[in-house]
C-alpha atoms as a PDB file:
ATOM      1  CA  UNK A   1     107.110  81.045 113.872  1.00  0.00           C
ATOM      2  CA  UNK A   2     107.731  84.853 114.727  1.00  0.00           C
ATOM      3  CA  UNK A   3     111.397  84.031 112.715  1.00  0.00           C
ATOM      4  CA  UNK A   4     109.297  83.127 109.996  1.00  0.00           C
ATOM      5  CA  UNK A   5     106.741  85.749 109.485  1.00  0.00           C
ATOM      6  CA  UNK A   6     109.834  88.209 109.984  1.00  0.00           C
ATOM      7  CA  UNK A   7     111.609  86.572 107.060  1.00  0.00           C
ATOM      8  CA  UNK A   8     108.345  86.690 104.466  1.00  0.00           C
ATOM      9  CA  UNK A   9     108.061  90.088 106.131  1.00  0.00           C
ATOM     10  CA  UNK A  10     111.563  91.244 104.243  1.00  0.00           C
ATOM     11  CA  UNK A  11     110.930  89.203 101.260  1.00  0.00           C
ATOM     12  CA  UNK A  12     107.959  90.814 100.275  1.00  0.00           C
ATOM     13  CA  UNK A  13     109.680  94.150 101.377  1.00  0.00           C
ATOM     14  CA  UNK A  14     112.796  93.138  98.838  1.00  0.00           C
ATOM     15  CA  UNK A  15     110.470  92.438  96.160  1.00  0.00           C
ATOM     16  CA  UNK A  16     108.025  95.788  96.841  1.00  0.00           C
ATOM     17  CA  UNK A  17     111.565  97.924  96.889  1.00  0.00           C
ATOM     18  CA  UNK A  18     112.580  96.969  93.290  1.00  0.00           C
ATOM     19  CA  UNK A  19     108.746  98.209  92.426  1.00  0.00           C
ATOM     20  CA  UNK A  20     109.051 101.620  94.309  1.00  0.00           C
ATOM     21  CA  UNK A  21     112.227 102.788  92.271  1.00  0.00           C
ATOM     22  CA  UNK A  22     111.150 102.056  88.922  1.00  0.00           C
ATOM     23  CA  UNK A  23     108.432 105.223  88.887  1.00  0.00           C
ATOM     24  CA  UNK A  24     110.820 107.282  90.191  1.00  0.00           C
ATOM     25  CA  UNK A  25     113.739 106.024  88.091  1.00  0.00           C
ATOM     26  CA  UNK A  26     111.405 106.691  84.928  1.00  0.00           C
ATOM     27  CA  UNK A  27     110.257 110.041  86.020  1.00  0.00           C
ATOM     28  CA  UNK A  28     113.660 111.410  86.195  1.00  0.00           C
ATOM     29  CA  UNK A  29     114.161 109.790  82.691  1.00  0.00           C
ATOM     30  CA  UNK A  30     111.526 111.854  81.186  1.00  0.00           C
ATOM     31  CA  UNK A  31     111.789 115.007  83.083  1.00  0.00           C
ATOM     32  CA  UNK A  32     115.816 115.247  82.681  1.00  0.00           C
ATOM     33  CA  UNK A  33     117.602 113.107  79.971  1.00  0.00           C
ATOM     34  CA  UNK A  34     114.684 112.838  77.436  1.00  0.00           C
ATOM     35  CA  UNK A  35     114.880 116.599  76.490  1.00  0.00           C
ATOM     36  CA  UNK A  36     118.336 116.531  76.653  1.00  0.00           C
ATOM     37  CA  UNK A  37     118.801 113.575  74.442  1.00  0.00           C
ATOM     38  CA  UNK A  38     116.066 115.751  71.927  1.00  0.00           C
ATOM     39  CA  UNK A  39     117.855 118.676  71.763  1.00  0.00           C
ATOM     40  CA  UNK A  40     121.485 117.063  71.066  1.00  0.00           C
ATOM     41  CA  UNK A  41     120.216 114.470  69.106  1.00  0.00           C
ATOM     42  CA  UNK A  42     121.775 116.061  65.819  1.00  0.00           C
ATOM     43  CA  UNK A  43     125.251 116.966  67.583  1.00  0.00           C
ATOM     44  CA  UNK A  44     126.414 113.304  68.357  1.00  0.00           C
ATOM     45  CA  UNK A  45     129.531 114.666  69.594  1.00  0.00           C
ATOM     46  CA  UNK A  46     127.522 116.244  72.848  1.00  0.00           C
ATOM     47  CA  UNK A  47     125.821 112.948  72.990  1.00  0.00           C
ATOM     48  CA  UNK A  48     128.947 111.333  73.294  1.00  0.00           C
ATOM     49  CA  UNK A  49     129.502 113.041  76.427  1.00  0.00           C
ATOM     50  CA  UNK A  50     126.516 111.505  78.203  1.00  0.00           C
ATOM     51  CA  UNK A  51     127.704 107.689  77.424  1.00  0.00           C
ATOM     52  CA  UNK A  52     130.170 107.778  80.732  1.00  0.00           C
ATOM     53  CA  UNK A  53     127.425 108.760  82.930  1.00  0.00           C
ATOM     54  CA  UNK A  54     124.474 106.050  80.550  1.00  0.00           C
ATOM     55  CA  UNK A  55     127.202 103.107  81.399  1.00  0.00           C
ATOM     56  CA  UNK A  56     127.827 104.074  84.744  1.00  0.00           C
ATOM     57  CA  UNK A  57     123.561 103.882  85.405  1.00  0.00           C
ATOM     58  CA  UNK A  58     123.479 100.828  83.492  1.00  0.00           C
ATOM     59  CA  UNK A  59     126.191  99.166  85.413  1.00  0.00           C
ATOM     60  CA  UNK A  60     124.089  99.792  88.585  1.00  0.00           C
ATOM     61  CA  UNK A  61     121.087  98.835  87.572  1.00  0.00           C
ATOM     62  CA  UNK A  62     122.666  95.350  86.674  1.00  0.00           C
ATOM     63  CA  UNK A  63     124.087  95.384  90.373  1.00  0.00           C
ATOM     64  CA  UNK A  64     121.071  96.637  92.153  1.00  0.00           C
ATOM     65  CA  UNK A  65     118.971  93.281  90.236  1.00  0.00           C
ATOM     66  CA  UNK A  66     121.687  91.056  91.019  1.00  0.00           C
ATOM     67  CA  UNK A  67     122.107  91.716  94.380  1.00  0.00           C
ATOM     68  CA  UNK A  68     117.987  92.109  95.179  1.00  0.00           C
ATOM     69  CA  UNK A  69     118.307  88.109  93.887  1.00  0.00           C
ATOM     70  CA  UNK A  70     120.547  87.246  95.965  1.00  0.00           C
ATOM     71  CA  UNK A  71     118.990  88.604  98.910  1.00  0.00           C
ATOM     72  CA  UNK A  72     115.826  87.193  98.126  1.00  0.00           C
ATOM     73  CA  UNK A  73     116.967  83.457  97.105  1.00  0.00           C
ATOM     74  CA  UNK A  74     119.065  83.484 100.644  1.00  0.00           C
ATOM     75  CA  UNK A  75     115.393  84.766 102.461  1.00  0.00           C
ATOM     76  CA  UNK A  76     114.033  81.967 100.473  1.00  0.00           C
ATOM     77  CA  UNK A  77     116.755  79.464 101.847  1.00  0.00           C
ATOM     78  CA  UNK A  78     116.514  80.384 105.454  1.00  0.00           C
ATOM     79  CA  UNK A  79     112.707  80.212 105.501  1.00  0.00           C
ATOM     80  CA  UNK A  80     112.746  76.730 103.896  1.00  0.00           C
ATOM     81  CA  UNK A  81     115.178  75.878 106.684  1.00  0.00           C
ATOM     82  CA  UNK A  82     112.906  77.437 109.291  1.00  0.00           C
ATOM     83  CA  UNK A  83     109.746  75.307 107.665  1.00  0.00           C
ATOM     84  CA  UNK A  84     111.995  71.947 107.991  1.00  0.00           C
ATOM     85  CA  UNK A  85     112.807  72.773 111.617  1.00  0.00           C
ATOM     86  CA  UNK A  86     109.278  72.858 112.338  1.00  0.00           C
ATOM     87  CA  UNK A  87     108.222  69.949 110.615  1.00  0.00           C
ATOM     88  CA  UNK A  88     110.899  67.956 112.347  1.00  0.00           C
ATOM     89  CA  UNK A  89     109.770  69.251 115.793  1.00  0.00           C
ATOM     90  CA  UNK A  90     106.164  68.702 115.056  1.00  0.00           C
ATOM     91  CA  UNK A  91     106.703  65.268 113.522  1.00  0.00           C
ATOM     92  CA  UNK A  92     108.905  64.625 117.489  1.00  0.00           C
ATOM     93  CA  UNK A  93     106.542  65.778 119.582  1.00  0.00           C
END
C-alpha cells in the first residue's frame, strides 16, 4: 500500500510540474521576446535571427510533453500492477 500511495504521490507531482512551468514559461514570453518581436517586426532580416533559438524552444517543448507521458503512462502501469497484486493476495487469503 505505502508503494502505492508513493506512486499516485509522483503522478500527481508529474502532472502539477507541467502546470508550474507554463506561468513562468509565458512570463518570460511577454517580458523578453514580445517587445523584441515588436520592435523588429518591420526588419524581417533581424527576425530571422531569432528562428534558431524559436526552433530550438519548440523542439524542447515537444520533448519535455513527450517524455512527462511517458513517465506518467509507466506510473500508471506500475500502479495497475501494484492494484492486481493486491487483489490477488486479498482474493488468497
Amino acid at each position: 500500500m505505502a508503494w502505492l500511495n508513493e506512486l499516485q504521490r509522483k503522478l500527481n507531482y508529474s502532472g502539477d510540474i507541467g502546470a508550474m512551468l507554463v506561468g513562468p514559461i509565458l512570463f518570460t514570453f511577454g517580458v523578453f521576446v514580445a517587445p523584441t518581436l515588436l520592435q523588429n517586426c518591420n526588419s524581417p532580416e533581424k527576425l530571422l535571427k531569432g528562428v534558431p533559438a524559436f526552433v530550438l524552444l519548440v523542439i524542447w517543448a515537444v520533448m519535455f510533453y513527450i517524455t512527462r507521458k511517458r513517465e506518467r503512462q509507466k506510473l500508471r502501469r506500475e500502479m495497475d500492477e501494484l492494484n492486481g497484486l493486491e487483489d490477488e493476495q486479498l482474493q488468497r487469503g
